[in-house]
Protein backbone atom coordinates (compact mmCIF):
# COMPACT_ATOMS: atom_id res chain seq x y z
CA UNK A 1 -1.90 -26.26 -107.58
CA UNK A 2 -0.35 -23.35 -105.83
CA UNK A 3 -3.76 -23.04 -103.55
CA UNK A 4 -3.81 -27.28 -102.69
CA UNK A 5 0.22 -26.42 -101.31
CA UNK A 6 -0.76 -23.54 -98.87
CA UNK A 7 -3.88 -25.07 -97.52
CA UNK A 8 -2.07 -28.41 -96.96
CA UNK A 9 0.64 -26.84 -95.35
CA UNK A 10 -2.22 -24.45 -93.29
CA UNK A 11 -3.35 -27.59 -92.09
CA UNK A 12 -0.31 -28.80 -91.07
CA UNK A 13 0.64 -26.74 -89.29
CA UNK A 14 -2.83 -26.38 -87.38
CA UNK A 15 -2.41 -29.92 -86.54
CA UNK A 16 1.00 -29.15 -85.48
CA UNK A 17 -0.04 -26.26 -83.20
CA UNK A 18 -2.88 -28.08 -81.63
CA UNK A 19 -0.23 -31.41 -81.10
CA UNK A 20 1.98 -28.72 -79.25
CA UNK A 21 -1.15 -27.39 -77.11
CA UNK A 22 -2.29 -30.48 -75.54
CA UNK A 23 1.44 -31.77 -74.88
CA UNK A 24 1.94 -28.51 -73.00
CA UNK A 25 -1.29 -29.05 -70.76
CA UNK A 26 0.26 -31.74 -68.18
CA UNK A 27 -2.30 -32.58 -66.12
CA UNK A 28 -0.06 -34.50 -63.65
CA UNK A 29 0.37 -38.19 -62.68
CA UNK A 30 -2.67 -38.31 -60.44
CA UNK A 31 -2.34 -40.45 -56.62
CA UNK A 32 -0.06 -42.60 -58.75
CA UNK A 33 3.16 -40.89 -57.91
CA UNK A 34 2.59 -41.60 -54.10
CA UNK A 35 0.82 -44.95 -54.15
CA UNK A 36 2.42 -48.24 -52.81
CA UNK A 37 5.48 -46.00 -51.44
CA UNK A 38 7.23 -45.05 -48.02
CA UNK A 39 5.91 -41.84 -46.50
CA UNK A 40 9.13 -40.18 -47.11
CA UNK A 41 9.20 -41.27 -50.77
CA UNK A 42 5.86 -40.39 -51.50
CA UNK A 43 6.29 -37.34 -50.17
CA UNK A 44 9.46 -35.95 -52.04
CA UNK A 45 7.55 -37.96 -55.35
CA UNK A 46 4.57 -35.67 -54.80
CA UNK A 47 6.97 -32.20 -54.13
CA UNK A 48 8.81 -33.45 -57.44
CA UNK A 49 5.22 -33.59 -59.10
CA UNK A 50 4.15 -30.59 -57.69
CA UNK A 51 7.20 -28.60 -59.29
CA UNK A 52 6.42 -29.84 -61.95
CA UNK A 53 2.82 -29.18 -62.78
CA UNK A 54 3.34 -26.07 -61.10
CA UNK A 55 4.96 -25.08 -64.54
CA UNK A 56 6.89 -21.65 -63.58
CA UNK A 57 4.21 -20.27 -61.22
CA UNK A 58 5.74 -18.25 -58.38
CA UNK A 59 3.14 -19.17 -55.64
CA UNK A 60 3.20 -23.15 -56.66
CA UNK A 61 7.38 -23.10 -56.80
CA UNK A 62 7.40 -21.03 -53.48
CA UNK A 63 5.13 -23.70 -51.49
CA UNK A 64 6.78 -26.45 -52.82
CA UNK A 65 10.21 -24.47 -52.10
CA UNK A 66 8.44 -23.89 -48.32
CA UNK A 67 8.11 -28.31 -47.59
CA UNK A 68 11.39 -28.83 -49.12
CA UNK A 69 13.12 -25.73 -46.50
CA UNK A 70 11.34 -27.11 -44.31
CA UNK A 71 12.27 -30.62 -44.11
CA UNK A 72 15.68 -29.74 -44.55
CA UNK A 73 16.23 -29.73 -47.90
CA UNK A 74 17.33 -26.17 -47.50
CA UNK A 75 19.70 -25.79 -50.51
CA UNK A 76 16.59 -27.30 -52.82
CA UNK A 77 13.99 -24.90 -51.50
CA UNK A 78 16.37 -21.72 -51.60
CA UNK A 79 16.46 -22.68 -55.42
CA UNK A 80 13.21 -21.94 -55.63
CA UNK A 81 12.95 -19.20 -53.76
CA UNK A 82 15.79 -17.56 -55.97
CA UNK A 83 14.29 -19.09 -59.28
CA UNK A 84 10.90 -16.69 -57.97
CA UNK A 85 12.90 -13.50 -57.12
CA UNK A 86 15.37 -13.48 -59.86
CA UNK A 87 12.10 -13.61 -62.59
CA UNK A 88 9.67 -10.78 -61.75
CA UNK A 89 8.73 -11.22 -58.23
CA UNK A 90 6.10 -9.34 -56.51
CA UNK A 91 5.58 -8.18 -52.77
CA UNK A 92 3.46 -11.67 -51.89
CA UNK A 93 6.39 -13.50 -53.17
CA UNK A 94 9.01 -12.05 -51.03
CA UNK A 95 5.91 -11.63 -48.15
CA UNK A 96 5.62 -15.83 -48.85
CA UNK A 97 9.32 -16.61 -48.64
CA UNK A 98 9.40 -14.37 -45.72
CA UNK A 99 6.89 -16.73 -44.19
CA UNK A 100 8.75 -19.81 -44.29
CA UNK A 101 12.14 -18.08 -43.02
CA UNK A 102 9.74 -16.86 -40.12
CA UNK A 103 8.28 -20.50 -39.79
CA UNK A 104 12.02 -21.71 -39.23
CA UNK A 105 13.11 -19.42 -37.29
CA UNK A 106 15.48 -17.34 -39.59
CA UNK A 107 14.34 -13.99 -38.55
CA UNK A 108 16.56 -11.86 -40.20
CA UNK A 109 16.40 -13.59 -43.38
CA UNK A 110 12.68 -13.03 -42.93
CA UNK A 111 12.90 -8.98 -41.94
CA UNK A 112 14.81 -8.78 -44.94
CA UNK A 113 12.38 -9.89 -47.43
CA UNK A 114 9.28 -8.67 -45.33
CA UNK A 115 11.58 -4.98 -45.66
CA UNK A 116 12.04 -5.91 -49.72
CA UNK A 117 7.87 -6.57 -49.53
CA UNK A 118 7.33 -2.38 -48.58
CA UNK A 119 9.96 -1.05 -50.47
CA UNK A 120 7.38 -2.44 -53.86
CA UNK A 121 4.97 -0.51 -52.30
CA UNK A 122 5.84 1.79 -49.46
CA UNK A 123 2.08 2.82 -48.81
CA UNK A 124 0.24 -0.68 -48.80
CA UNK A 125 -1.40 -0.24 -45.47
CA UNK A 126 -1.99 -4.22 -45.52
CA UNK A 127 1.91 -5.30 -45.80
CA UNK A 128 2.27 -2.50 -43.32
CA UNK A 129 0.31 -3.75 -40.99
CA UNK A 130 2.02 -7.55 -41.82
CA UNK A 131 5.22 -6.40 -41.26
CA UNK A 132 4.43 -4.53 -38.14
CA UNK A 133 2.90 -7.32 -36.66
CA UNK A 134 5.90 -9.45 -37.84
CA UNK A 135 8.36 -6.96 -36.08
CA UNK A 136 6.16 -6.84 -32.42
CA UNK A 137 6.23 -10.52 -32.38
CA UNK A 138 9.88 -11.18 -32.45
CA UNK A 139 10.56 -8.46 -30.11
CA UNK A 140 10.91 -5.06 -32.15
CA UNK A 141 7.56 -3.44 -30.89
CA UNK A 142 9.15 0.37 -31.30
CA UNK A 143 9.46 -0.67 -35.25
CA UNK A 144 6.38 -2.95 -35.42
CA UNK A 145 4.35 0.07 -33.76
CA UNK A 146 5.33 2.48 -36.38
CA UNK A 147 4.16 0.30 -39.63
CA UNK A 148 1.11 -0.31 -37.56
CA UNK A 149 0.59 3.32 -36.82
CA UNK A 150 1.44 4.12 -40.92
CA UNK A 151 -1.53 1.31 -41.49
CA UNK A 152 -3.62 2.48 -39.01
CA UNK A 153 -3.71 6.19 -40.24
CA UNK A 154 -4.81 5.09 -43.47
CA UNK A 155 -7.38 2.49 -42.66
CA UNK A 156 -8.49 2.75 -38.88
CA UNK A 157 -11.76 0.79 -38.66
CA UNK A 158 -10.03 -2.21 -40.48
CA UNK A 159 -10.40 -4.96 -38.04
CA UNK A 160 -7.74 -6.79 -39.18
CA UNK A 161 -4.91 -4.54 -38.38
CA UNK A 162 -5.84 -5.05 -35.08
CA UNK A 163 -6.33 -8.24 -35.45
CA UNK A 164 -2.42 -8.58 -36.08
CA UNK A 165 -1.54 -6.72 -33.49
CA UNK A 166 -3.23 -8.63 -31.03
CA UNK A 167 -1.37 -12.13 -32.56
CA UNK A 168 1.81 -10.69 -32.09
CA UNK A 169 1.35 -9.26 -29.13
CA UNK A 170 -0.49 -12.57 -27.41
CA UNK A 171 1.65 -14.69 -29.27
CA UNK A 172 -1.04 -16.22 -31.44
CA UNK A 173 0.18 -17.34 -34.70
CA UNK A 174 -0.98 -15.89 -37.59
CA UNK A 175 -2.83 -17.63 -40.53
């Protein structure tokens, strides 16, 4: 009898596990959430959506974070942001928050966590050469020069430090 009790309660709790598995796995609403609805209501319904299929990632919960910053929702999309760097946030999270402070207009806030970005890895050539770009282009070209240069001396035939350079220095924007 002793054998029937364990595999019954093997089972069980295989069934239980599985149960758990495919609750976890949201799949989201589908077009759903925004159908028949305003623009503006169907847009916050598909951020709200997005959060929430986007289940912890940093790179989902920092582009959602990004619409609601910039739409004005400030307050909601600095939660994010902080809910990504207080976890275990690596350089393209603060490089991606960085971003959307750059995108409106916050440029210190945006040197700040480009500066946070090198300090994970003070000789990545390729944030070098981000951040370099990023400081030309709003006007620190002594500072912006020197990253490049750092870049530069590791990696001079990559095109796309130049690349940069030539954005911020033409004002082309980047991406």
């Amino acid at each position: 009898m002793r054998p029937i009790l364990v595999a019954t309660i093997a089972a069980a709790s295989l069934l239980l596990g599985v149960s758990i598995g495919f609750a976890a796995k949201y799949k989201g609403a589908g077009i759903e959430v925004i159908r028949g609805k305003s623009d503006k209501d169907a847009g916050y319904a598909a951020l709200a959506e997005a959060e929430h299929v986007a289940n912890g990632g940093s790179w989902e919960l920092v582009a959602v974070g990004r619409v609601y910053y910039l739409t004005g929702e400030k307050a909601r999309g600095q939660a994010l942001f902080d809910f990504v760097t207080n976890g275990k946030p690596g350089g393209t999270d603060f490089e991606r928050i960085a971003d959307v402070y750059a995108e409106a207009g916050e440029n210190d806030k945006a040197s700040a966590l480009y500066e946070r970005m090198l300090a994970i890895d003070p000789k990545d050539d390729s944030s070098q050469a981000l951040v370099g770009a990023w400081y030309m282009r709003i006007g620190q070209r002594e500072k912006g020069e020197a990253l490049l240069a750092r870049a530069l001396e590791r990696r001079p035939s990559d095109s796309g430090y130049y690349v940069r350079a030539a954005e911020s220095l033409l004002g082309v924007a980047t991406r």
